[in-house]
PDB file of N, CA and C in Angstrom:
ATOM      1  N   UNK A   1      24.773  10.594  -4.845  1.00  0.00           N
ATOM      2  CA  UNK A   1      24.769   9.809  -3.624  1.00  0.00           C
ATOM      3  C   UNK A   1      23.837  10.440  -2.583  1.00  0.00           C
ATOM      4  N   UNK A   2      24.111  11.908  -2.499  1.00  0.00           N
ATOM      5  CA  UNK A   2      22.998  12.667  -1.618  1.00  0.00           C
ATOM      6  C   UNK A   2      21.752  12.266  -1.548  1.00  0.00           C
ATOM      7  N   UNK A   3      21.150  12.344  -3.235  1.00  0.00           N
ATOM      8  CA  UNK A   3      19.606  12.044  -3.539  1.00  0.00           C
ATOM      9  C   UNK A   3      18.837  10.961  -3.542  1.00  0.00           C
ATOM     10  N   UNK A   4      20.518   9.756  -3.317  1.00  0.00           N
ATOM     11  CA  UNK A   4      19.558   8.289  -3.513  1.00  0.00           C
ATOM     12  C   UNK A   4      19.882   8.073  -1.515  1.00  0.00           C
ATOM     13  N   UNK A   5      20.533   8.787  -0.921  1.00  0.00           N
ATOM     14  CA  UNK A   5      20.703   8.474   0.714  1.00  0.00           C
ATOM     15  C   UNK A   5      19.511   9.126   1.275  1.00  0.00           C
ATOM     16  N   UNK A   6      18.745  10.209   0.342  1.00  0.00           N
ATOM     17  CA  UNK A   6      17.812  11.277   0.803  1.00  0.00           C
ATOM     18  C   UNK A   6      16.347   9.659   0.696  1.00  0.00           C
ATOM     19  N   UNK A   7      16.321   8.916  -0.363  1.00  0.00           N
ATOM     20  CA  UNK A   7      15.573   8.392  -0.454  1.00  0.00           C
ATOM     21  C   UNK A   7      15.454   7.463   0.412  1.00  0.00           C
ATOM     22  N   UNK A   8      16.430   6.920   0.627  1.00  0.00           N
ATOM     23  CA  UNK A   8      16.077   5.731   1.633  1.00  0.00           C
ATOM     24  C   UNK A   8      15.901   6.570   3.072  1.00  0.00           C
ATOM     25  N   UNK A   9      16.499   7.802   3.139  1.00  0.00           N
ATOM     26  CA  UNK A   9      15.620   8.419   4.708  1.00  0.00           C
ATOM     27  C   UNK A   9      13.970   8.338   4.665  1.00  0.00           C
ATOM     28  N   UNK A  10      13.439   9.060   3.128  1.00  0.00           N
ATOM     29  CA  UNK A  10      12.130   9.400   3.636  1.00  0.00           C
ATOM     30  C   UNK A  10      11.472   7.700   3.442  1.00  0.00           C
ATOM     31  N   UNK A  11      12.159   6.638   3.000  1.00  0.00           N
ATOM     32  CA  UNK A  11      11.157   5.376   2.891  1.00  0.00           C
ATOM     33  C   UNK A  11      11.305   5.010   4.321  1.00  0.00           C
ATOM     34  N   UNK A  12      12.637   4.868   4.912  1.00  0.00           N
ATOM     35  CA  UNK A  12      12.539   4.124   6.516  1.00  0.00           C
ATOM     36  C   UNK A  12      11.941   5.261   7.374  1.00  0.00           C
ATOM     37  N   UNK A  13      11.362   6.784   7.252  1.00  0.00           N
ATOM     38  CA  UNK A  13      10.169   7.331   7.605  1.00  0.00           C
ATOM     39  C   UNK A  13       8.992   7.065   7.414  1.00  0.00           C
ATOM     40  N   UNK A  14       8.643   6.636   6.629  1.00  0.00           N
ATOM     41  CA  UNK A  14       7.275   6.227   6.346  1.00  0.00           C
ATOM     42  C   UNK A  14       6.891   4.779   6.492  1.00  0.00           C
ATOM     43  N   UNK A  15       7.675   4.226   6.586  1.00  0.00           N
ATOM     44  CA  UNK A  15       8.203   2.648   7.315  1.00  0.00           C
ATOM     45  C   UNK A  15       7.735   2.880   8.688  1.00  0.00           C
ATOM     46  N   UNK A  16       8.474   3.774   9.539  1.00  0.00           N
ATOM     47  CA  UNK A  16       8.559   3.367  10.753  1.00  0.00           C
ATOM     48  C   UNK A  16       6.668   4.285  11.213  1.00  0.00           C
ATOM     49  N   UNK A  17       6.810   5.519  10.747  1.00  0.00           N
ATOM     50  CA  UNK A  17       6.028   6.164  11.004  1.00  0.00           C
ATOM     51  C   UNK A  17       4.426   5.505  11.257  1.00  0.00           C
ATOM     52  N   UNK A  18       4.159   4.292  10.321  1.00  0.00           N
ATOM     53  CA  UNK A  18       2.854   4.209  10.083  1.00  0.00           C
ATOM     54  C   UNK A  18       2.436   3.736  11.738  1.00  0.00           C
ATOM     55  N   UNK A  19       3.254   3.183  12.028  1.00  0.00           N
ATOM     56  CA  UNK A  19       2.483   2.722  13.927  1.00  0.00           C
ATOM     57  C   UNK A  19       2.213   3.952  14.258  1.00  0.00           C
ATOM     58  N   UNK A  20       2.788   4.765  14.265  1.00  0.00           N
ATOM     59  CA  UNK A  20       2.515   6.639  14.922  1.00  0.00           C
ATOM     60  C   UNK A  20       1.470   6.779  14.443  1.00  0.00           C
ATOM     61  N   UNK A  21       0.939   6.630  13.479  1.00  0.00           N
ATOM     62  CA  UNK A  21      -0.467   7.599  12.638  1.00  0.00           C
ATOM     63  C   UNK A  21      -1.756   6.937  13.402  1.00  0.00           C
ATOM     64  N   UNK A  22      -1.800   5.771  13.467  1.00  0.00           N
ATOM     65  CA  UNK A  22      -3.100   4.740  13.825  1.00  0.00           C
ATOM     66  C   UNK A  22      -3.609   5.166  15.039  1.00  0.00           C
ATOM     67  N   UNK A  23      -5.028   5.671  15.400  1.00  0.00           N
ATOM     68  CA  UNK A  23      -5.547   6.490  16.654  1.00  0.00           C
ATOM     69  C   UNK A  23      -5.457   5.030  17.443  1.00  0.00           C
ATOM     70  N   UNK A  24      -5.965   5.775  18.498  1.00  0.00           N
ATOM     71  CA  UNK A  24      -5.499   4.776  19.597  1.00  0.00           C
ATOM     72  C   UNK A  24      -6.894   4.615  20.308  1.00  0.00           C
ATOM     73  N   UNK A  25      -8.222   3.295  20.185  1.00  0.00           N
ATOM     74  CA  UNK A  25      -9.674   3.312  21.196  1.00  0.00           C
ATOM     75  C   UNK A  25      -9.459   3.810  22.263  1.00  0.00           C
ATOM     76  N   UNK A  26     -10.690   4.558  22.539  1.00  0.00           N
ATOM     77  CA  UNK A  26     -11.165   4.946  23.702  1.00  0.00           C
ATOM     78  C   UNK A  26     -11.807   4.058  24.253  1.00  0.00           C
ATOM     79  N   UNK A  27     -12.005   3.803  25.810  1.00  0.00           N
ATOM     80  CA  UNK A  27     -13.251   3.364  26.351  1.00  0.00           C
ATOM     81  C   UNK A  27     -14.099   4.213  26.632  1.00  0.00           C
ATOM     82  N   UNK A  28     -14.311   5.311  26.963  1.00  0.00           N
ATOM     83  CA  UNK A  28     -15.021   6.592  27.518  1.00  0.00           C
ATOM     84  C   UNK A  28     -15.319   7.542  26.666  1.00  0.00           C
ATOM     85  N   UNK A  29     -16.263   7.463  25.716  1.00  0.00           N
ATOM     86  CA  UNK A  29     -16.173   8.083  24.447  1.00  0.00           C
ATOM     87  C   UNK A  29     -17.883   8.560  25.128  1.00  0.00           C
ATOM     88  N   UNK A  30     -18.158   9.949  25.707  1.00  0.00           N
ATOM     89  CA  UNK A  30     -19.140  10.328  26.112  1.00  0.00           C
ATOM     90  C   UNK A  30     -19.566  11.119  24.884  1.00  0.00           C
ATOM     91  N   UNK A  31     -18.979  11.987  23.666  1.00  0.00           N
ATOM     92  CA  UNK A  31     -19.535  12.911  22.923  1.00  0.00           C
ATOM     93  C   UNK A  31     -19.862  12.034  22.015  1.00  0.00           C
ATOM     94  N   UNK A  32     -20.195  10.932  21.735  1.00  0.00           N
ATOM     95  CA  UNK A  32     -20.819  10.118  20.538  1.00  0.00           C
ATOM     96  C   UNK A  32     -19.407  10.065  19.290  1.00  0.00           C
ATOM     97  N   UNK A  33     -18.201   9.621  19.907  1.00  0.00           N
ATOM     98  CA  UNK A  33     -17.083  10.194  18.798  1.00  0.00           C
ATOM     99  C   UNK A  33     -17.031   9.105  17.406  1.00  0.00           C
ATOM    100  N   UNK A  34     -16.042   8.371  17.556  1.00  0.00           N
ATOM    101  CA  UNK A  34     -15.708   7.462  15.960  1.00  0.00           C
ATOM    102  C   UNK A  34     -16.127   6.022  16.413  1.00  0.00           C
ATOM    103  N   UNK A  35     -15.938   5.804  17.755  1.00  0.00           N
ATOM    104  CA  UNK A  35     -16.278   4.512  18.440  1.00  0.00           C
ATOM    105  C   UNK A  35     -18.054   3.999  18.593  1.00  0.00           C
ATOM    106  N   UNK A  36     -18.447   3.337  17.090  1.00  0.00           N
ATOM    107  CA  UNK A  36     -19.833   2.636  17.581  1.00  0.00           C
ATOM    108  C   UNK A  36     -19.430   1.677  16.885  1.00  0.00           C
ATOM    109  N   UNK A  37     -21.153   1.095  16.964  1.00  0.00           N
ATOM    110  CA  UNK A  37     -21.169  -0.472  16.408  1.00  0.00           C
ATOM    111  C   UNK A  37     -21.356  -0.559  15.150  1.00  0.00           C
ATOM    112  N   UNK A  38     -21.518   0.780  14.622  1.00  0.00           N
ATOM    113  CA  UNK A  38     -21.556   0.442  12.834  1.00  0.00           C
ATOM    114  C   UNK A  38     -21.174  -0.462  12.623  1.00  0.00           C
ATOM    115  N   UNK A  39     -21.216  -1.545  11.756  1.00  0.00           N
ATOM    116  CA  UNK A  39     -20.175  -2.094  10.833  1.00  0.00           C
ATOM    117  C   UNK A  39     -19.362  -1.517   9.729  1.00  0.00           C
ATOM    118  N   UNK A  40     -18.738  -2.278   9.355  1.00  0.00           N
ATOM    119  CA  UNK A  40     -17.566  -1.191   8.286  1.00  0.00           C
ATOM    120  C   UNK A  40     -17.860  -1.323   6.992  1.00  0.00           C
ATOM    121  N   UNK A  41     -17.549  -0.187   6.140  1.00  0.00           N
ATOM    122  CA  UNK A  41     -18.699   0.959   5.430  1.00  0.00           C
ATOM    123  C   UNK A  41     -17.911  -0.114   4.146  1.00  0.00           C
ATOM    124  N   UNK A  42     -17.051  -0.429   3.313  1.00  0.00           N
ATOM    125  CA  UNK A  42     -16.159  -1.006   2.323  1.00  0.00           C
ATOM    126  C   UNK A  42     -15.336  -2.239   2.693  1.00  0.00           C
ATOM    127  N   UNK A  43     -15.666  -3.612   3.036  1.00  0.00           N
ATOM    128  CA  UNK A  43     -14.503  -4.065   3.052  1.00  0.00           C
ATOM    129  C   UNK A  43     -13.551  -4.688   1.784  1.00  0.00           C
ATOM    130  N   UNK A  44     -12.595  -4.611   1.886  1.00  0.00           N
ATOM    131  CA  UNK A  44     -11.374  -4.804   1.255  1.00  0.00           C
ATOM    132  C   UNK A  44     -11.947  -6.631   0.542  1.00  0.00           C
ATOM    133  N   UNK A  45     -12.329  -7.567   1.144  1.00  0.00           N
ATOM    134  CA  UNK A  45     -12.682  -9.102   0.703  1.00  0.00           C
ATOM    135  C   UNK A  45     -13.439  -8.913  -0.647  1.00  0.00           C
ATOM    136  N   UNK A  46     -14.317  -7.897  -0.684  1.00  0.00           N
ATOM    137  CA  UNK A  46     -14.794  -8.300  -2.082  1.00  0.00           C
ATOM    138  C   UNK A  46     -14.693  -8.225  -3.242  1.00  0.00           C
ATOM    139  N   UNK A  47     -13.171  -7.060  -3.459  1.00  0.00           N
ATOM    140  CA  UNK A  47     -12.752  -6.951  -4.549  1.00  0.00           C
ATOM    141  C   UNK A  47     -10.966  -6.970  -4.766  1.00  0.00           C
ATOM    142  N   UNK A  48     -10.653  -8.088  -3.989  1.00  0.00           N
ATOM    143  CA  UNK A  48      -9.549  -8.527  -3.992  1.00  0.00           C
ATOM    144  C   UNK A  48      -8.931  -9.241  -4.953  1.00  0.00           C
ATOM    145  N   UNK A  49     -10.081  -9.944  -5.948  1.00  0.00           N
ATOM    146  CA  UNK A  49      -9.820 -10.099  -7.272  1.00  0.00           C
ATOM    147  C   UNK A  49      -9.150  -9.423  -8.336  1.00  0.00           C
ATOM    148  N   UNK A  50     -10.143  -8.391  -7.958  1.00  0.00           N
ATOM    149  CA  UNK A  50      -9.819  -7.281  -9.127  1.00  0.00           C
ATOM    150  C   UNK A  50      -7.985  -6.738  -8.678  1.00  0.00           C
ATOM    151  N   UNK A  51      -7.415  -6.516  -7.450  1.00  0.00           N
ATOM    152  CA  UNK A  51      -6.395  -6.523  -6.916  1.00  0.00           C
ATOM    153  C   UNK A  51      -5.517  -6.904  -8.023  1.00  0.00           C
ATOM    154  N   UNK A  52      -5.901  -8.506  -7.393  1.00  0.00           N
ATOM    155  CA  UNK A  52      -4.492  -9.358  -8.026  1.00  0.00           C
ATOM    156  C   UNK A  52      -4.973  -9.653  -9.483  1.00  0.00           C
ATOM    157  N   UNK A  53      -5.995  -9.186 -10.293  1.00  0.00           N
ATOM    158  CA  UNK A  53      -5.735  -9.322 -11.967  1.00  0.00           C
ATOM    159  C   UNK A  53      -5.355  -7.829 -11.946  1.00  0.00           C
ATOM    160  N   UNK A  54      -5.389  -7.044 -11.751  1.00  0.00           N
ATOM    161  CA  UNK A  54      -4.765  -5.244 -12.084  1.00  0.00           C
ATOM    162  C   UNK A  54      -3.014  -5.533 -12.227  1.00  0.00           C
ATOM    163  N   UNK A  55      -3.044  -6.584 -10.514  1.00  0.00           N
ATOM    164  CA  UNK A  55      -1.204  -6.945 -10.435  1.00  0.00           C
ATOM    165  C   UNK A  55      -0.607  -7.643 -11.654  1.00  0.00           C
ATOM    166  N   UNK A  56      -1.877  -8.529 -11.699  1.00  0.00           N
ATOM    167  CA  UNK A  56      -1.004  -9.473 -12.966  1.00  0.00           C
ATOM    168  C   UNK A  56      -0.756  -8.727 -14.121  1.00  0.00           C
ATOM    169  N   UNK A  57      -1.543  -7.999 -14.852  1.00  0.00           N
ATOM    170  CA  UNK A  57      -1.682  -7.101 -15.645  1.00  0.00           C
ATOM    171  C   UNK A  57      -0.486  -6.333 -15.922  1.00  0.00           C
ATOM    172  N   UNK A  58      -0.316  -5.547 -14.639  1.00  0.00           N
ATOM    173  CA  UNK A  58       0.835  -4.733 -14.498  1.00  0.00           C
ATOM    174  C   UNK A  58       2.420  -5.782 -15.028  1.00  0.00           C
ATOM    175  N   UNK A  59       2.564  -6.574 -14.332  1.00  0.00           N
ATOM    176  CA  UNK A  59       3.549  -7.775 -13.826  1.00  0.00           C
ATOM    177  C   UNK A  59       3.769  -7.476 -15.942  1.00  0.00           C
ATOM    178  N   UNK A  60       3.176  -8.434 -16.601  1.00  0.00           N
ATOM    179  CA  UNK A  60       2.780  -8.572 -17.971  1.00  0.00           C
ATOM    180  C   UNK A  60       3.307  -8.020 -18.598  1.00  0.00           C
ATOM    181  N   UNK A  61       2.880  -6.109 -18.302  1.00  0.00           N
ATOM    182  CA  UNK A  61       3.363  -5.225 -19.129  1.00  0.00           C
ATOM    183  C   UNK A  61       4.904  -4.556 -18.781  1.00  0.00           C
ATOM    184  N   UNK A  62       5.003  -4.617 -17.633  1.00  0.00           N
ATOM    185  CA  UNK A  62       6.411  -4.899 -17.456  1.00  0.00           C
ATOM    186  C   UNK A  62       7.560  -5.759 -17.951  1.00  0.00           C
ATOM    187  N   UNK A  63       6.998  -6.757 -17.921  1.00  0.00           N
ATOM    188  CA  UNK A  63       7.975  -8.089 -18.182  1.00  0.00           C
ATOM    189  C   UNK A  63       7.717  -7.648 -20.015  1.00  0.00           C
ATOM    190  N   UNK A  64       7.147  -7.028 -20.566  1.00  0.00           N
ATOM    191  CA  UNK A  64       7.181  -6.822 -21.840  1.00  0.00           C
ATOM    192  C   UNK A  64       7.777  -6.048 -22.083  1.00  0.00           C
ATOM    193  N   UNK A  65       7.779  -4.669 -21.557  1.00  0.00           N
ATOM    194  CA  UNK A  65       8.907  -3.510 -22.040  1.00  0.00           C
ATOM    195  C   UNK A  65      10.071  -4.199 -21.435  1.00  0.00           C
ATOM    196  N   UNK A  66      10.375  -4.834 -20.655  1.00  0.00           N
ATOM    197  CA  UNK A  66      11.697  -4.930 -20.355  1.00  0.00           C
ATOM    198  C   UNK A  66      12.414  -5.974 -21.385  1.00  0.00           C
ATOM    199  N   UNK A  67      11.725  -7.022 -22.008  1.00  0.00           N
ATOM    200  CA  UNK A  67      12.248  -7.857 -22.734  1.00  0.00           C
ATOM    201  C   UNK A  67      12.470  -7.269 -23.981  1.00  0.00           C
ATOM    202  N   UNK A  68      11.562  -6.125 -24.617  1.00  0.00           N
ATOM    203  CA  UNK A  68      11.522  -5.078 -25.496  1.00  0.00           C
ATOM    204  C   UNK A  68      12.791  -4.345 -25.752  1.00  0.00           C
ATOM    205  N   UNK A  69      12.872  -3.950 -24.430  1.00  0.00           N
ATOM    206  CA  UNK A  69      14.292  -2.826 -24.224  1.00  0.00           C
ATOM    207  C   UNK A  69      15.715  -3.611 -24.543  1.00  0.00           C
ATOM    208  N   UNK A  70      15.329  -4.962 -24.029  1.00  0.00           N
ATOM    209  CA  UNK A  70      16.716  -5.727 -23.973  1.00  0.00           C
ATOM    210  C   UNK A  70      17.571  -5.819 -22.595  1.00  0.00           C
ATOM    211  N   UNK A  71      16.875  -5.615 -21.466  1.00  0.00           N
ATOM    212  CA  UNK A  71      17.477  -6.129 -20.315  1.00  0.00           C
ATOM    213  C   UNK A  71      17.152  -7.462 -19.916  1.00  0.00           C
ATOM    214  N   UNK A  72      16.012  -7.985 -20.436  1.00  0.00           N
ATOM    215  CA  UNK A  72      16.121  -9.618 -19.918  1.00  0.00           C
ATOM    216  C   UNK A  72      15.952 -10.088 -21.584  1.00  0.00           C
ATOM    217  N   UNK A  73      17.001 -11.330 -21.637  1.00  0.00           N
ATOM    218  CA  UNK A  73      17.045 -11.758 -22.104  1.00  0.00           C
ATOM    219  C   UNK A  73      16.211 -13.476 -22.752  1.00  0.00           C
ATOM    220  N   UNK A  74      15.401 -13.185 -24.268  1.00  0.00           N
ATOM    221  CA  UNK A  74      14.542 -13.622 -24.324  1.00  0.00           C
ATOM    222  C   UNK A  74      15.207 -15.194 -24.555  1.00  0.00           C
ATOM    223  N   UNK A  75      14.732 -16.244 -24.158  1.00  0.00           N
ATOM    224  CA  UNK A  75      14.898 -17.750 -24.063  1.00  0.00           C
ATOM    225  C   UNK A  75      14.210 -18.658 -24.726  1.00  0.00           C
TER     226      UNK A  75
END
């Protein structure tokens, strides 16, 4: 009971935590810091495909060992 109450502490930590981590803009950024107009270096849109076939994939091989093992029952 300890180890599975220990778990749900550190998930609703890392739950709550992630607003804490995210820096916060400057307007007054005189030493040349993280704030320009670059554009952004990777975005996430172009291989969002590959995402959701990796998921499906996964999903697949799951739903196979489990029907394997005998917890869901095949129909």
């Amino acid at each position: 009971m300890k180890n599975n109450l220990l778990k749900y502490y550190i998930a609703a930590f890392y739950l709550c935590s992630n607003v804490v981590v995210f820096a916060q803009p400057g307007n007054n950024d005189g030493g040349g810091g993280l704030e320009g107009t670059d554009p952004a270096g990777a975005p996430i849109d172009d291989y969002i495909w590959v995402l959701a076939a990796i998921g499906l994939v996964y999903v697949f091989f799951r739903m196979r060992y489990f029907v394997q093992k005998g917890s869901i029952s095949k129909e």
